[in-house]
Protein backbone atom coordinates (compact mmCIF):
# COMPACT_ATOMS: atom_id res chain seq x y z
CA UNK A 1 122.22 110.37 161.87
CA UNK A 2 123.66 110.71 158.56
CA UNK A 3 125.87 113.48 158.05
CA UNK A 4 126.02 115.14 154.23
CA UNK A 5 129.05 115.34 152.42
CA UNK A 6 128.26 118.69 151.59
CA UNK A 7 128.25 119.92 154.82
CA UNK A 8 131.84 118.26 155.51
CA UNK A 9 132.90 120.32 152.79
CA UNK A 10 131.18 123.09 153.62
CA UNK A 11 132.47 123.22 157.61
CA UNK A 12 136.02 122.52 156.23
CA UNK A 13 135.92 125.33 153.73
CA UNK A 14 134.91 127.89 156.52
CA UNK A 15 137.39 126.78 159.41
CA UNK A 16 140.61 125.25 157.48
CA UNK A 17 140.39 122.37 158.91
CA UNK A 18 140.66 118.73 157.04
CA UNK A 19 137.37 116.65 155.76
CA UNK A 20 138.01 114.33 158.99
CA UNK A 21 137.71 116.96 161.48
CA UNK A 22 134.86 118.25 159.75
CA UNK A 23 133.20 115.34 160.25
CA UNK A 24 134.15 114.04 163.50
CA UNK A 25 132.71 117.76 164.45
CA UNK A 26 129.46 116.99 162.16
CA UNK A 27 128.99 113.69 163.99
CA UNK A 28 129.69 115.33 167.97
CA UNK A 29 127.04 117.91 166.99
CA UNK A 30 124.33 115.00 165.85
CA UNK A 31 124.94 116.95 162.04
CA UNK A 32 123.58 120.16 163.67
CA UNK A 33 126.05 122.62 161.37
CA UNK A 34 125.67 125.79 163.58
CA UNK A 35 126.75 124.06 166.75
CA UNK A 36 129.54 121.95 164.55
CA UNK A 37 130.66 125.44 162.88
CA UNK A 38 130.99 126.99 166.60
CA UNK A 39 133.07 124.27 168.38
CA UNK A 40 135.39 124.17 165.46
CA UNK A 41 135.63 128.04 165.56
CA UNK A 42 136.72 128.13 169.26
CA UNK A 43 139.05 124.87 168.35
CA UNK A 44 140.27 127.14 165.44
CA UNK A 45 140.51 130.21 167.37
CA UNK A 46 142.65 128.68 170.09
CA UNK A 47 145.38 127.88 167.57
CA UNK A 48 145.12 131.16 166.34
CA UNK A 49 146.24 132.75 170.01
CA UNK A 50 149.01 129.89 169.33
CA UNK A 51 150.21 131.23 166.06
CA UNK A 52 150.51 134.78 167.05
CA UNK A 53 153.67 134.44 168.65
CA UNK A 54 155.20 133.35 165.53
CA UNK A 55 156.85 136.49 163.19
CA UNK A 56 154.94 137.47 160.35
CA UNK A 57 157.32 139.68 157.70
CA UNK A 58 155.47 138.57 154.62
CA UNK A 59 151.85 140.20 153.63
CA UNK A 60 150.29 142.97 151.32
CA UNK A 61 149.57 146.65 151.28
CA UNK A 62 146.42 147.84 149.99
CA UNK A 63 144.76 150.70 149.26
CA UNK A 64 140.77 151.95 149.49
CA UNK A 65 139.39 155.37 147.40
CA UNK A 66 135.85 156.44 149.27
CA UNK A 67 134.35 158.79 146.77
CA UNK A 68 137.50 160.63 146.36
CA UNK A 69 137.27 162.45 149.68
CA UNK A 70 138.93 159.47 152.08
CA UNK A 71 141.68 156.92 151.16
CA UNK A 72 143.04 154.50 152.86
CA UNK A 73 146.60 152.55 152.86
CA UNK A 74 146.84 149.72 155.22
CA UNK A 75 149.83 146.87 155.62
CA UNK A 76 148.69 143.86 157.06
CA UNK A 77 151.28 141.16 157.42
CA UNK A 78 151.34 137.20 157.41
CA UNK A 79 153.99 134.92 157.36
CA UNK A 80 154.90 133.41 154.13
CA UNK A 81 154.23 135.09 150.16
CA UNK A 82 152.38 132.15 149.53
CA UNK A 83 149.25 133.20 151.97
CA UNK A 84 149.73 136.75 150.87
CA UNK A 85 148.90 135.87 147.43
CA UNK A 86 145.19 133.94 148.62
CA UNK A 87 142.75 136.03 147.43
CA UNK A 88 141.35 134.91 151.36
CA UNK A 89 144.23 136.90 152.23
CA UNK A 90 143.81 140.03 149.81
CA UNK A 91 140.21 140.19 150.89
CA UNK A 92 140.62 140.45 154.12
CA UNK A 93 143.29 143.47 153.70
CA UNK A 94 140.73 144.93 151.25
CA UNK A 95 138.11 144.44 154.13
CA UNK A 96 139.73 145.70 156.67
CA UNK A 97 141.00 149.23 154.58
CA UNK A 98 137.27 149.49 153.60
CA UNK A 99 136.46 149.24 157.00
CA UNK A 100 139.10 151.98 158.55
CA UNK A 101 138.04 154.19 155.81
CA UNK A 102 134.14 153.82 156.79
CA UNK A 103 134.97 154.06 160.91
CA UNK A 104 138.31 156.13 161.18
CA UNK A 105 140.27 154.51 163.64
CA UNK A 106 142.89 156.23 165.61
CA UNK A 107 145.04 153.16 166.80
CA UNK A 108 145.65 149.60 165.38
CA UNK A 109 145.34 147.84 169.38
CA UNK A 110 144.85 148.93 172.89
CA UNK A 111 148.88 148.49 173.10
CA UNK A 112 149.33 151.61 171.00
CA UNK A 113 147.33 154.18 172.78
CA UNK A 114 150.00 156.47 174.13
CA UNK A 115 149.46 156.41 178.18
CA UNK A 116 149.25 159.84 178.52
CA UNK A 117 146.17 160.13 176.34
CA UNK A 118 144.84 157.66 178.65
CA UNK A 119 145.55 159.74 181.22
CA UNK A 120 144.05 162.56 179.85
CA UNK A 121 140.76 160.92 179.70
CA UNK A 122 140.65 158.83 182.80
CA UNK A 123 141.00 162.38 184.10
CA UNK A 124 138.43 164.03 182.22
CA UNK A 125 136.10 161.07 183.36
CA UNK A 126 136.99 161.47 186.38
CA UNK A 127 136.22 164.42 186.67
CA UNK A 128 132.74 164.10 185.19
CA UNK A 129 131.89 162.02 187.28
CA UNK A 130 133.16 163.17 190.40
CA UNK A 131 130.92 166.87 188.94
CA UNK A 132 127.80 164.59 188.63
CA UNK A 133 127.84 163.46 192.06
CA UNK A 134 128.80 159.79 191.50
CA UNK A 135 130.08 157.82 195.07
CA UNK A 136 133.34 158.07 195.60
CA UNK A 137 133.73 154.43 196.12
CA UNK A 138 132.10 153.45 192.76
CA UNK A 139 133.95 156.25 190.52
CA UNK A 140 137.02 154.52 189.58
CA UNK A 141 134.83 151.44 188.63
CA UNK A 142 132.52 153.61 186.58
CA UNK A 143 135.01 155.99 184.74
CA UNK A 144 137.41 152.42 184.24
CA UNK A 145 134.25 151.20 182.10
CA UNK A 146 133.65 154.62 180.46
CA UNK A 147 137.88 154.79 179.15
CA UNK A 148 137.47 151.16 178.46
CA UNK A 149 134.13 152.20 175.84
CA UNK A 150 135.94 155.52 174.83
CA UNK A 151 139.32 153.84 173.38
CA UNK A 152 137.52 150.69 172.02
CA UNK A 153 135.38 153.03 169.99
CA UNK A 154 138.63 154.45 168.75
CA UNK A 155 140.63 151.20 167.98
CA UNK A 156 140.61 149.41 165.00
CA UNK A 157 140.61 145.61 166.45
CA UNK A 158 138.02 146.60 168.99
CA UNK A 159 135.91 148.29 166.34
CA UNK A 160 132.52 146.15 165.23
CA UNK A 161 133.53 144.89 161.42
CA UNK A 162 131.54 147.61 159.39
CA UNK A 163 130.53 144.73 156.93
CA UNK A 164 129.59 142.33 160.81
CA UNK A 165 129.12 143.99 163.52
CA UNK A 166 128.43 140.65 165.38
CA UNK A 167 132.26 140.53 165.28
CA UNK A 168 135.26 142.91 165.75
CA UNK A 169 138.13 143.23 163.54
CA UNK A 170 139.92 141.88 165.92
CA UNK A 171 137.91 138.87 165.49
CA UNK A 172 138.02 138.75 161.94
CA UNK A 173 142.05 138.25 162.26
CA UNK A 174 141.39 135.40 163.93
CA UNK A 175 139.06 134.26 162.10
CA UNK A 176 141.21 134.25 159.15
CA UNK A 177 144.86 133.46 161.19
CA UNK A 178 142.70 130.15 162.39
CA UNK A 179 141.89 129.47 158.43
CA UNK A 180 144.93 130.07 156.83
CA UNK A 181 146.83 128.60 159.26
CA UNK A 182 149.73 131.55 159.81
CA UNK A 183 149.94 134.53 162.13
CA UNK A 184 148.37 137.73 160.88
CA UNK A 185 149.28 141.34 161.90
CA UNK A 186 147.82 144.51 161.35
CA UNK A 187 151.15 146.57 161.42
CA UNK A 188 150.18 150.02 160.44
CA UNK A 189 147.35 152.17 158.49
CA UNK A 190 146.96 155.74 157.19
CA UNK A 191 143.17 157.48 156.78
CA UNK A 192 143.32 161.07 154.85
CA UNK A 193 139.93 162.58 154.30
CA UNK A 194 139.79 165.58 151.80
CA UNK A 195 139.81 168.90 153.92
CA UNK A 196 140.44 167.32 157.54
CA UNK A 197 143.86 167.07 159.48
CA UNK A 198 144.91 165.95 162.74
């Protein structure tokens, strides 16, 4: 099967990687792009978990105006000034600003949620449960799933991407840490909306 030069260009463009990977992945996948796209991804994506050991003090803050009644400032960080100046890079901070002003996170990862709030609402679960007659031996299961839902609906990598809610935010990272090639952190994030406080 021949395999088109523009969709060796077109694979390496979206994953990073160079025009012979592209094609060896073009060729494995009988020049079926979707499938060639995918395998690279998770090939891609498993350097990313590599990469995010590696300290990233380098990056951009940005900044997102929502009708004048909710801004946003958000500092993401990479690991050199040269990928901070990509406009890859600066789109994905501008994304990712847009997208905490349109679904309000609380927290930036699951790592940040302070463990007494999660105590608070394991117990209210709990609680709820235990009220609504669930068995005993199936409540901790069901209220585990229920804080699990709760805190992901709260936290900005477990959030569905307001522009792709096929993937998280969390996902997105990746996504781009696998394409550029460097570690990517989202290190912190303020959200003011006219007339609300916390």
């Amino acid at each position: 099967m021949a395999i088109s030069l523009d969709d060796v260009k077109k694979l390496k463009e979206l994953t990073g990687v160079g025009l012979t990977d592209a094609k060896n992945a073009l060729t494995e996948s009988n020049g079926d792009f979707d499938k060639a796209l995918e395998e690279m991804r998770k090939k891609g994506l498993t350097r990313a978990e590599k990469k995010g050991d590696r300290e990233a003090l380098e990056g951009l803050v940005d900044s997102y105006v929502h009708s004048g009644r909710i801004g946003v400032l958000v500092e993401v960080n990479c690991e050199t000034d040269f990928v901070a100046r990509t406009d890859d890079f600066k789109s994905l901070v501008h994304d990712i600003a847009l997208h905490i002003s349109a679904s309000a996170p609380k927290y930036i990862g699951a790592e940040d949620i302070p463990a007494e709030e999660t105590e608070r609402v394991t117990l209210e679960f709990s609680e709820k449960a235990k009220g609504e007659g669930k068995p005993e031996n199936m409540i901790e299961q069901i209220v585990g799933g229920q804080v699990k839902k709760y805190f992901a609906e709260k936290t900005l990598l477990d959030q569905p991407f307001v522009k792709n809610p096929d993937l998280t935010v969390g996902d997105l990272v990746k996504d781009h840490i696998a394409r550029l090639g460097e570690n990517i952190v989202v290190r912190q994030f303020r959200r003011i909306e006219l007339g609300v406080t916390e």
